[in-house]
PDB file of N, CA and C in Angstrom:
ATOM      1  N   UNK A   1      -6.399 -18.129  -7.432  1.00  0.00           N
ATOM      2  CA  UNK A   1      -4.980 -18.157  -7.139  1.00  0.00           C
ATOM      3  C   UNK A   1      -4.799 -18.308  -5.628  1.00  0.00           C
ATOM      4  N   UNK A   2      -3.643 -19.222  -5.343  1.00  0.00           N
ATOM      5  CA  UNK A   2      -3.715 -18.940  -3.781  1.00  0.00           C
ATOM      6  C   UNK A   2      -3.074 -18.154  -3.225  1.00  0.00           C
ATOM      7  N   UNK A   3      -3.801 -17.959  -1.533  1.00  0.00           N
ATOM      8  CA  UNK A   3      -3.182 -16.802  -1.392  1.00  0.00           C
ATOM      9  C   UNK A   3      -1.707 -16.261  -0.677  1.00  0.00           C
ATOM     10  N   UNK A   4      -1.110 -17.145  -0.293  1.00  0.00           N
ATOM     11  CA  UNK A   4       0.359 -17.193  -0.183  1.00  0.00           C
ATOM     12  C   UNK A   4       1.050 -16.037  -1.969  1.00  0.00           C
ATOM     13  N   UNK A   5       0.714 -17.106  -2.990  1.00  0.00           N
ATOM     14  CA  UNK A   5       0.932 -16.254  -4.061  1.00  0.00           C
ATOM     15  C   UNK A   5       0.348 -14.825  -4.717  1.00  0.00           C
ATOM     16  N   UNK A   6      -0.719 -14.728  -4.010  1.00  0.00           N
ATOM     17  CA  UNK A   6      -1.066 -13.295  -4.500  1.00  0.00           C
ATOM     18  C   UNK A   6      -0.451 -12.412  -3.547  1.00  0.00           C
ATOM     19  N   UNK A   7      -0.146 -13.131  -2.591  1.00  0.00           N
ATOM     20  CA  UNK A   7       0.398 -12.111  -1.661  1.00  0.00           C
ATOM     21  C   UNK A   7       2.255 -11.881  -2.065  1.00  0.00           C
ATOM     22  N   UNK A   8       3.044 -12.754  -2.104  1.00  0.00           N
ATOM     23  CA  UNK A   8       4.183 -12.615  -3.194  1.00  0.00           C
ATOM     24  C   UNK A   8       3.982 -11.805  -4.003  1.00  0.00           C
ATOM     25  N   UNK A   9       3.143 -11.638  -5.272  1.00  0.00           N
ATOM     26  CA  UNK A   9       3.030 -10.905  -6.325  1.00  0.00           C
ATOM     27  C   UNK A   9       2.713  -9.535  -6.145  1.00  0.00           C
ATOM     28  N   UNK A  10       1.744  -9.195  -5.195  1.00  0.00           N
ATOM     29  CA  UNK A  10       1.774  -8.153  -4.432  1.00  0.00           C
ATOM     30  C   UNK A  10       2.809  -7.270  -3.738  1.00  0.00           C
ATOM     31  N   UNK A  11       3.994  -8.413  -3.134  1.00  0.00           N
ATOM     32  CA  UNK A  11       4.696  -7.450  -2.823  1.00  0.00           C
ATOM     33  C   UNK A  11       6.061  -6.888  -3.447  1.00  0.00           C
ATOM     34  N   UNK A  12       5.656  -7.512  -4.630  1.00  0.00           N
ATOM     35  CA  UNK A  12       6.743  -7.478  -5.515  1.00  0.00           C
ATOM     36  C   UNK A  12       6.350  -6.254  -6.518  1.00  0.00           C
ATOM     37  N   UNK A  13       4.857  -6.028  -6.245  1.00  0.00           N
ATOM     38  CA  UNK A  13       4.484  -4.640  -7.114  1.00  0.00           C
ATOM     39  C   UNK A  13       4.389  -3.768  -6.314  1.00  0.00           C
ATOM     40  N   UNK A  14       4.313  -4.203  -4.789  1.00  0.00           N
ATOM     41  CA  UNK A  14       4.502  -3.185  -3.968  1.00  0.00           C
ATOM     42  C   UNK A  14       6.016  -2.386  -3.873  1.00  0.00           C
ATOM     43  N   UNK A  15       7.154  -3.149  -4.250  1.00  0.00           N
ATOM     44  CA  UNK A  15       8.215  -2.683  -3.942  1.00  0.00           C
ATOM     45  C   UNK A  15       8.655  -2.292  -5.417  1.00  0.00           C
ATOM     46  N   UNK A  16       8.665  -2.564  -6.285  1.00  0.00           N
ATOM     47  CA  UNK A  16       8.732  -1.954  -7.671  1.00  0.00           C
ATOM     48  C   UNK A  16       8.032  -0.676  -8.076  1.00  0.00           C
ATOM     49  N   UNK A  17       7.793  -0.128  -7.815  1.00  0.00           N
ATOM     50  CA  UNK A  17       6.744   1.391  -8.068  1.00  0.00           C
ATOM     51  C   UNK A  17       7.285   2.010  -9.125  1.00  0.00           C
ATOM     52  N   UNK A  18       8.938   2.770  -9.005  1.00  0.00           N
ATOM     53  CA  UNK A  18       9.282   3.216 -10.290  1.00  0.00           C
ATOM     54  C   UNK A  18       9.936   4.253  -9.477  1.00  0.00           C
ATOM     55  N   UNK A  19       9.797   4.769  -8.257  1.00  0.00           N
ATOM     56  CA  UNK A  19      10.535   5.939  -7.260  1.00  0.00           C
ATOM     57  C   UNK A  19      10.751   5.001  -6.114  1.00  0.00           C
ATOM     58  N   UNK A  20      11.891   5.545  -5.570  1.00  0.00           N
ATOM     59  CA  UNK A  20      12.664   5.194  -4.330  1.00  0.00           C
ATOM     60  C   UNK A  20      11.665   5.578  -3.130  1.00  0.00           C
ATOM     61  N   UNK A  21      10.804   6.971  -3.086  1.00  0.00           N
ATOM     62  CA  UNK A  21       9.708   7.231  -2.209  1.00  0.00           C
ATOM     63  C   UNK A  21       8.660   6.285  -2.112  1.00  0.00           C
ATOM     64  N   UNK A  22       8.264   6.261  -3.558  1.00  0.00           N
ATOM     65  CA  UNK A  22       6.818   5.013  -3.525  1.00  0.00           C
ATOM     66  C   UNK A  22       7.571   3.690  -2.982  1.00  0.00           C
ATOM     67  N   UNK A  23       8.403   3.073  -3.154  1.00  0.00           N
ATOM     68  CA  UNK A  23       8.822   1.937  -3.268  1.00  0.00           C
ATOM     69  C   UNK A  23       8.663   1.624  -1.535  1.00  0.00           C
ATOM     70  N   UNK A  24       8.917   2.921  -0.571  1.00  0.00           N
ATOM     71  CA  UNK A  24       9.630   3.021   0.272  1.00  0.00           C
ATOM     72  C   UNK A  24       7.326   2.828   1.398  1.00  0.00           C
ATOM     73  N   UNK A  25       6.805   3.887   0.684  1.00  0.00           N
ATOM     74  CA  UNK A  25       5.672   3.726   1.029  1.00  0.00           C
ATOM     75  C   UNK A  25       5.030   2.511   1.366  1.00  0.00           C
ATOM     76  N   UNK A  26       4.570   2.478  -0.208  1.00  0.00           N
ATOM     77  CA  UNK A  26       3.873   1.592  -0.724  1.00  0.00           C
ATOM     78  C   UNK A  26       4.017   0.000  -0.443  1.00  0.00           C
ATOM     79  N   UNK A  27       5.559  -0.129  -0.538  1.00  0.00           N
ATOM     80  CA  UNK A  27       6.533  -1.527  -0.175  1.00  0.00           C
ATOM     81  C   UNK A  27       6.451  -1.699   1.307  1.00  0.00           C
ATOM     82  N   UNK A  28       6.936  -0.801   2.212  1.00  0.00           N
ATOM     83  CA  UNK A  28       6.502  -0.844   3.362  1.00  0.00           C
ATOM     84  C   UNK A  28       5.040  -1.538   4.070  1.00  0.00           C
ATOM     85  N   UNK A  29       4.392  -0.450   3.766  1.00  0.00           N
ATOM     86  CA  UNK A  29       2.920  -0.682   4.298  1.00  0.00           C
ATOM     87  C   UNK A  29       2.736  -2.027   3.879  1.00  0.00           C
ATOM     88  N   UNK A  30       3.135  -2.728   2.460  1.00  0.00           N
ATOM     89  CA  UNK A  30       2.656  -4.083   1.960  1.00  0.00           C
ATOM     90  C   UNK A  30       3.263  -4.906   2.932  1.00  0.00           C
ATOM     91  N   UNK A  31       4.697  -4.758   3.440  1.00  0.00           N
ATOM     92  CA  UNK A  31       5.460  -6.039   4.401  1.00  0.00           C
ATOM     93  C   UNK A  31       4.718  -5.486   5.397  1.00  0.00           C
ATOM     94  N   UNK A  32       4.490  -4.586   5.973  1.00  0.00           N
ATOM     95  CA  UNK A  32       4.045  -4.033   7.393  1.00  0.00           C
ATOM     96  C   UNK A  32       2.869  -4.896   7.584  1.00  0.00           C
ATOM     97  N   UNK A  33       1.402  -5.152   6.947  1.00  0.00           N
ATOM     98  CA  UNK A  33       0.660  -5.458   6.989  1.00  0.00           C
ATOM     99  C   UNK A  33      -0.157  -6.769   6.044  1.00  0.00           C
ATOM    100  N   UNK A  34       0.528  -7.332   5.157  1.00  0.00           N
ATOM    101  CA  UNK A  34      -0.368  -8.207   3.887  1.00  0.00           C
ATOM    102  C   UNK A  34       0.322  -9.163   4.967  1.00  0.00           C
ATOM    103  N   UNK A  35       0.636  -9.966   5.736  1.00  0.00           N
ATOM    104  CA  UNK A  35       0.434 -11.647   6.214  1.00  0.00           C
ATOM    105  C   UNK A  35      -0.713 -11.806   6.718  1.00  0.00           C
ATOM    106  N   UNK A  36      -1.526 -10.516   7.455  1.00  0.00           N
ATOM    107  CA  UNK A  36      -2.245 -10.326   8.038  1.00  0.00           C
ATOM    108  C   UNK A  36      -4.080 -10.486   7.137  1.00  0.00           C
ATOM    109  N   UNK A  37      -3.617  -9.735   6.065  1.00  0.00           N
ATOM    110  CA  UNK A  37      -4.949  -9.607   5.477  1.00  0.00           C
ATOM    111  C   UNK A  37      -5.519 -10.243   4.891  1.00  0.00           C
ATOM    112  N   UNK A  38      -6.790 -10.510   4.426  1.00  0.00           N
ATOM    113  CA  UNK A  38      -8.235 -10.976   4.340  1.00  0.00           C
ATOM    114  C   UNK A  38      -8.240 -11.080   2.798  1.00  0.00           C
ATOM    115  N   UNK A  39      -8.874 -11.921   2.136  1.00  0.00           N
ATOM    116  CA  UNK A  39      -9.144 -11.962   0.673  1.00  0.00           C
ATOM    117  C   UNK A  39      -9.617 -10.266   0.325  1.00  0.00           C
ATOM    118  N   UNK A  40     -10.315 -10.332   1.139  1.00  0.00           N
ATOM    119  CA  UNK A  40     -11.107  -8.863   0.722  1.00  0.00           C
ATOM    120  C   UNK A  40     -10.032  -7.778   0.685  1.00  0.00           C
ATOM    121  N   UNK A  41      -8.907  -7.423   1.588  1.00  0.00           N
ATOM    122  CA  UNK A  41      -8.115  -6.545   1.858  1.00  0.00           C
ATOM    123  C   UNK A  41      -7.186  -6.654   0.930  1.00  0.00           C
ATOM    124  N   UNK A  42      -6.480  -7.808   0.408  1.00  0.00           N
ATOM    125  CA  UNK A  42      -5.626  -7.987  -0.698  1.00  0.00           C
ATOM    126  C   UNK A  42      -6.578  -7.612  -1.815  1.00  0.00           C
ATOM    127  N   UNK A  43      -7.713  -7.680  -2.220  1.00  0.00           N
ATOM    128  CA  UNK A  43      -8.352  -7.459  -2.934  1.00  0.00           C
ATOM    129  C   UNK A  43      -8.919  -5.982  -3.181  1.00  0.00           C
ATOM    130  N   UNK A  44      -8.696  -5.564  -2.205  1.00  0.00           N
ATOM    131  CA  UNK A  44      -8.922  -3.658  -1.917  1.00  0.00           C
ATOM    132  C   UNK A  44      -7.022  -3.259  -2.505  1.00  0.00           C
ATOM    133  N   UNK A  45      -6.366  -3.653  -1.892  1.00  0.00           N
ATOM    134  CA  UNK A  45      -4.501  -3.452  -2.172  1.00  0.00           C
ATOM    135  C   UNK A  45      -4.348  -3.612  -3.718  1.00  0.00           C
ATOM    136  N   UNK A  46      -4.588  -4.735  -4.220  1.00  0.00           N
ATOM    137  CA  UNK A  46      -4.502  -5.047  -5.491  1.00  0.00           C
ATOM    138  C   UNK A  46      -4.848  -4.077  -6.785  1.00  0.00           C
ATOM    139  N   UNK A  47      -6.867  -3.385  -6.044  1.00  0.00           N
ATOM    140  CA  UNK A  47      -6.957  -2.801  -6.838  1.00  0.00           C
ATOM    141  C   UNK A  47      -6.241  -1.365  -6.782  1.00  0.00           C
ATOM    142  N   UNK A  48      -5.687  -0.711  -5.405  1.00  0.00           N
ATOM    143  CA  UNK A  48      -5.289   0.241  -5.249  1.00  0.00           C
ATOM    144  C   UNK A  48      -3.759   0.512  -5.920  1.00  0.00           C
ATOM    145  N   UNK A  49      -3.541  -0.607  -6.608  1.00  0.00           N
ATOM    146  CA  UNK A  49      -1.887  -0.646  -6.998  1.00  0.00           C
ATOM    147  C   UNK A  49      -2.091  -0.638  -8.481  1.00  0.00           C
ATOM    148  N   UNK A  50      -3.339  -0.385  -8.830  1.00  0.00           N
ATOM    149  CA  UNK A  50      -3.805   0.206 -10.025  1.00  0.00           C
ATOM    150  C   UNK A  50      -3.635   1.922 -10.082  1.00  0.00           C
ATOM    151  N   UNK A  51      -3.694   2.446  -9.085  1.00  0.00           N
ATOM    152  CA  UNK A  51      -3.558   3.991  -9.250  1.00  0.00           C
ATOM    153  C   UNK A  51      -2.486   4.242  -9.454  1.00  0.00           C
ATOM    154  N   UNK A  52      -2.338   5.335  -9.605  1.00  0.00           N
ATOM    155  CA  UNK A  52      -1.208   6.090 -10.025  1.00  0.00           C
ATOM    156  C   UNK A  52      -0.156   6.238  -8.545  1.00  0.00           C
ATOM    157  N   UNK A  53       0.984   6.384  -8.662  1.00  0.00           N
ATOM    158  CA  UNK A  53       1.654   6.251  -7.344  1.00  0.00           C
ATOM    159  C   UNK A  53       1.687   7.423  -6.376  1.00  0.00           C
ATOM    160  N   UNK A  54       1.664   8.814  -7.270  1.00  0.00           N
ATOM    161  CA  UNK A  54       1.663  10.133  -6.788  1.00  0.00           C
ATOM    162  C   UNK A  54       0.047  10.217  -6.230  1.00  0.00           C
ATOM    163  N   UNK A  55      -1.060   9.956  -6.988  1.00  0.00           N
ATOM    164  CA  UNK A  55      -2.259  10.069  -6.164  1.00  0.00           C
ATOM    165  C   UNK A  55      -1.981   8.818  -4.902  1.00  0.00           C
ATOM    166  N   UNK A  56      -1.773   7.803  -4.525  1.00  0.00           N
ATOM    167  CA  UNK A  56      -1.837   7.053  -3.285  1.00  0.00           C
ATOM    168  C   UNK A  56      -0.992   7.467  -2.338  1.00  0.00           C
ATOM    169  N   UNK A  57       0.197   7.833  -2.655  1.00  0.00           N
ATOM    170  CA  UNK A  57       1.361   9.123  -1.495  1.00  0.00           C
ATOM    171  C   UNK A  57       0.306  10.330  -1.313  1.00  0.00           C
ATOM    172  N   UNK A  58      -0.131  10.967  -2.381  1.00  0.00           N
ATOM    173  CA  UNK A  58      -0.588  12.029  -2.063  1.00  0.00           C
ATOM    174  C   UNK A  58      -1.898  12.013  -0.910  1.00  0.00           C
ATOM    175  N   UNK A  59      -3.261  10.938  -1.303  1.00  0.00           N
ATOM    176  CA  UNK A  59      -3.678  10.158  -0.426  1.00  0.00           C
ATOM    177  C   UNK A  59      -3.193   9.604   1.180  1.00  0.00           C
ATOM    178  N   UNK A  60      -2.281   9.302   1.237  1.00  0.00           N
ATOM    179  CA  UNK A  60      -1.535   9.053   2.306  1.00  0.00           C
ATOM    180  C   UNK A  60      -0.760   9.878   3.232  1.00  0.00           C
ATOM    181  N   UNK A  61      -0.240  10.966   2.831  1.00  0.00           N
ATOM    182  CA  UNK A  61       0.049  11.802   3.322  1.00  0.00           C
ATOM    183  C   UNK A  61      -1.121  12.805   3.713  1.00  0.00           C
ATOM    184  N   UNK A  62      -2.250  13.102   2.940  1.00  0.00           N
ATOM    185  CA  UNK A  62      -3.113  14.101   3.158  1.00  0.00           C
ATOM    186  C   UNK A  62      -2.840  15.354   2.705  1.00  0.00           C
ATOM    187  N   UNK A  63      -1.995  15.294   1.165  1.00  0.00           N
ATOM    188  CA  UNK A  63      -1.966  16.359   0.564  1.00  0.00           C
ATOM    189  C   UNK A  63      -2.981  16.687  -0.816  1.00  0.00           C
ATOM    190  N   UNK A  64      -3.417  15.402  -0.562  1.00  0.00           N
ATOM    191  CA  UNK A  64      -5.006  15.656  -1.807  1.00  0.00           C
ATOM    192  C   UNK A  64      -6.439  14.796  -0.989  1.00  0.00           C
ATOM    193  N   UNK A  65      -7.258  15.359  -1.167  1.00  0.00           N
ATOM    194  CA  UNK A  65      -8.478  14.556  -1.025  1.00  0.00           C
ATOM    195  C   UNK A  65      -8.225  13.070  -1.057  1.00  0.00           C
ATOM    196  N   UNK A  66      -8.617  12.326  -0.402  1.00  0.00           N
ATOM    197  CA  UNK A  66      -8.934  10.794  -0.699  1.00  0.00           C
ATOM    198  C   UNK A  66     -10.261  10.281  -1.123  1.00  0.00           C
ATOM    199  N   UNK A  67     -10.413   9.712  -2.316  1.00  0.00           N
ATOM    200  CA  UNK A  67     -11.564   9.292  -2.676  1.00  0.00           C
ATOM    201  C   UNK A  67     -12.024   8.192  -2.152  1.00  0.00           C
ATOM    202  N   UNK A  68     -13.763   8.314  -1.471  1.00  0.00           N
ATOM    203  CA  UNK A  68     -14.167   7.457  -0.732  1.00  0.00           C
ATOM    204  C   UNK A  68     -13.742   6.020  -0.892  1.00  0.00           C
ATOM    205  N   UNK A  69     -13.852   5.473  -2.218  1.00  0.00           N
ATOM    206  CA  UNK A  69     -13.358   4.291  -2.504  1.00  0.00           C
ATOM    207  C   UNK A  69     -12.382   3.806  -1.972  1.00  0.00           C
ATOM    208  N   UNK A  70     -10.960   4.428  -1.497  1.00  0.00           N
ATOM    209  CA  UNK A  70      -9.837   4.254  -1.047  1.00  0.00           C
ATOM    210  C   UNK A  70      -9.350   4.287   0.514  1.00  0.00           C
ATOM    211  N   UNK A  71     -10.734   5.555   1.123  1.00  0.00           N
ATOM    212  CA  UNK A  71     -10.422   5.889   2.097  1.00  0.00           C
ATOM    213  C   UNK A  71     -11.175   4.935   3.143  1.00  0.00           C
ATOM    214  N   UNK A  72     -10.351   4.928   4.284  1.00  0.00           N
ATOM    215  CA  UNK A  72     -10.986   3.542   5.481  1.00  0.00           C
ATOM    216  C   UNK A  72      -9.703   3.144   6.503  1.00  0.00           C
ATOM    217  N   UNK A  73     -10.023   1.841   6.480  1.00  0.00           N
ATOM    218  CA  UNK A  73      -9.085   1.342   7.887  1.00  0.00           C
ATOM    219  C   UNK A  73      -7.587   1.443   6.949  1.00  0.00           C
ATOM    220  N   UNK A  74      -7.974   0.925   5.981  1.00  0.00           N
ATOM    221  CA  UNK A  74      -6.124   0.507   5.066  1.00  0.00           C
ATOM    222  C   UNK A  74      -5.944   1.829   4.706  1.00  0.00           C
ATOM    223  N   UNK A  75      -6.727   2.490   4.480  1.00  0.00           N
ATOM    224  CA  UNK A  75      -5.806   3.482   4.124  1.00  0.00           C
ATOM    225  C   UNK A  75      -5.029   4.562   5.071  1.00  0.00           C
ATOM    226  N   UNK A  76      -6.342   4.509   6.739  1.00  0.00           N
ATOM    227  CA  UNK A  76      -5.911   5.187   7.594  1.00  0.00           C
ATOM    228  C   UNK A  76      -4.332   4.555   8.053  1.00  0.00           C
ATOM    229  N   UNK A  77      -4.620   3.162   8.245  1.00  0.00           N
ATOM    230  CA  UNK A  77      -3.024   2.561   8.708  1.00  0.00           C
ATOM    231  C   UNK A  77      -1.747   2.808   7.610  1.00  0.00           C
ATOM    232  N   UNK A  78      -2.002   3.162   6.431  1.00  0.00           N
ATOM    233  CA  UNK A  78      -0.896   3.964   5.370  1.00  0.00           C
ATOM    234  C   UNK A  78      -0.725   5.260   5.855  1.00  0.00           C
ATOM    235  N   UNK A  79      -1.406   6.371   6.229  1.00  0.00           N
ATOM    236  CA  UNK A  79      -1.616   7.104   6.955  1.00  0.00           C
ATOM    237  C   UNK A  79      -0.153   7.553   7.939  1.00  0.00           C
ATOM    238  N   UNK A  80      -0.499   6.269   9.115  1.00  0.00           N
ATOM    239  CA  UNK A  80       0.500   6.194  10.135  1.00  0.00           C
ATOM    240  C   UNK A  80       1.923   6.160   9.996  1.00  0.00           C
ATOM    241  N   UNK A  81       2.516   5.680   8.429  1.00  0.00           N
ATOM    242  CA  UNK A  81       3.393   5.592   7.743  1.00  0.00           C
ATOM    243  C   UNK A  81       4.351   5.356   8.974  1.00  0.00           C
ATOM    244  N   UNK A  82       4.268   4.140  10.196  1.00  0.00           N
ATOM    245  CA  UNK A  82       4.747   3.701  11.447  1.00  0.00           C
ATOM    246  C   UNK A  82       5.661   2.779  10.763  1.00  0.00           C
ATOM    247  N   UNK A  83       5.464   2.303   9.828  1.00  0.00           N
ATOM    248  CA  UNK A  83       5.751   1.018   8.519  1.00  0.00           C
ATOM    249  C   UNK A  83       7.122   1.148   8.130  1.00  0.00           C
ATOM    250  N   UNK A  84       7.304   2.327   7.806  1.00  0.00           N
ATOM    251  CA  UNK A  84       8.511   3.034   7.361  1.00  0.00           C
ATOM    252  C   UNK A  84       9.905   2.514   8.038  1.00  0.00           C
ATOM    253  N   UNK A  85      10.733   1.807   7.574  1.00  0.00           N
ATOM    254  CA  UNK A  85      12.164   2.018   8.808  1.00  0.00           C
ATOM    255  C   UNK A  85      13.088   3.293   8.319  1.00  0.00           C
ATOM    256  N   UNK A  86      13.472   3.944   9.095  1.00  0.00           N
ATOM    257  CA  UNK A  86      14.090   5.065   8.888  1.00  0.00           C
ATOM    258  C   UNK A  86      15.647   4.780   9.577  1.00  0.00           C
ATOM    259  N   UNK A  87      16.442   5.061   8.547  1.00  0.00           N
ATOM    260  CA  UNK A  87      17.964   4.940   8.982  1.00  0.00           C
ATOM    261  C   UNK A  87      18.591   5.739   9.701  1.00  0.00           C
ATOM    262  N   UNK A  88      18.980   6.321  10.587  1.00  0.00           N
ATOM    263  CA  UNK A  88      19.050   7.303  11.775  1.00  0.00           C
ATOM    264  C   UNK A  88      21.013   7.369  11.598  1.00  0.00           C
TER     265      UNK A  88
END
């Protein structure tokens, strides 16, 4: 598939989650960072949008363990949750 389109489809599951929080995460971090990334990195995202939404917030925030599989550069930059726009 190319990757213009996996990256579309991506962020269309990025922003669909099912909560206004995940949507807000998850959706974020995807515009914040996927123009940027690597077959391999969409390919790490992709599979991570297989988990459950409460373990990858929870992950991200640092209120549960992160399993090695997940944990690294993408996940540290979810982390930073800098991604976020916040309405003031």
């Amino acid at each position: 598939m190319d990757h213009a389109i996996r990256l579309k489809r991506l962020r269309f599951r990025a922003w669909h989650r099912g909560t206004k929080e995940a949507d807000l995460m998850i959706g974020g971090y995807c515009d914040a960072h996927c123009d940027t990334w690597t077959t391999e990195q969409v390919d790490w995202f992709e599979a991570l949008l297989e988990e459950q939404d409460v373990d990858i917030m929870a992950w991200a925030i640092g209120t549960q363990p992160c399993p090695a599989r997940w944990d690294g550069a993408m996940m540290e930059a979810m982390r930073k949750l800098e991604y976020v726009p916040i309405a003031t």
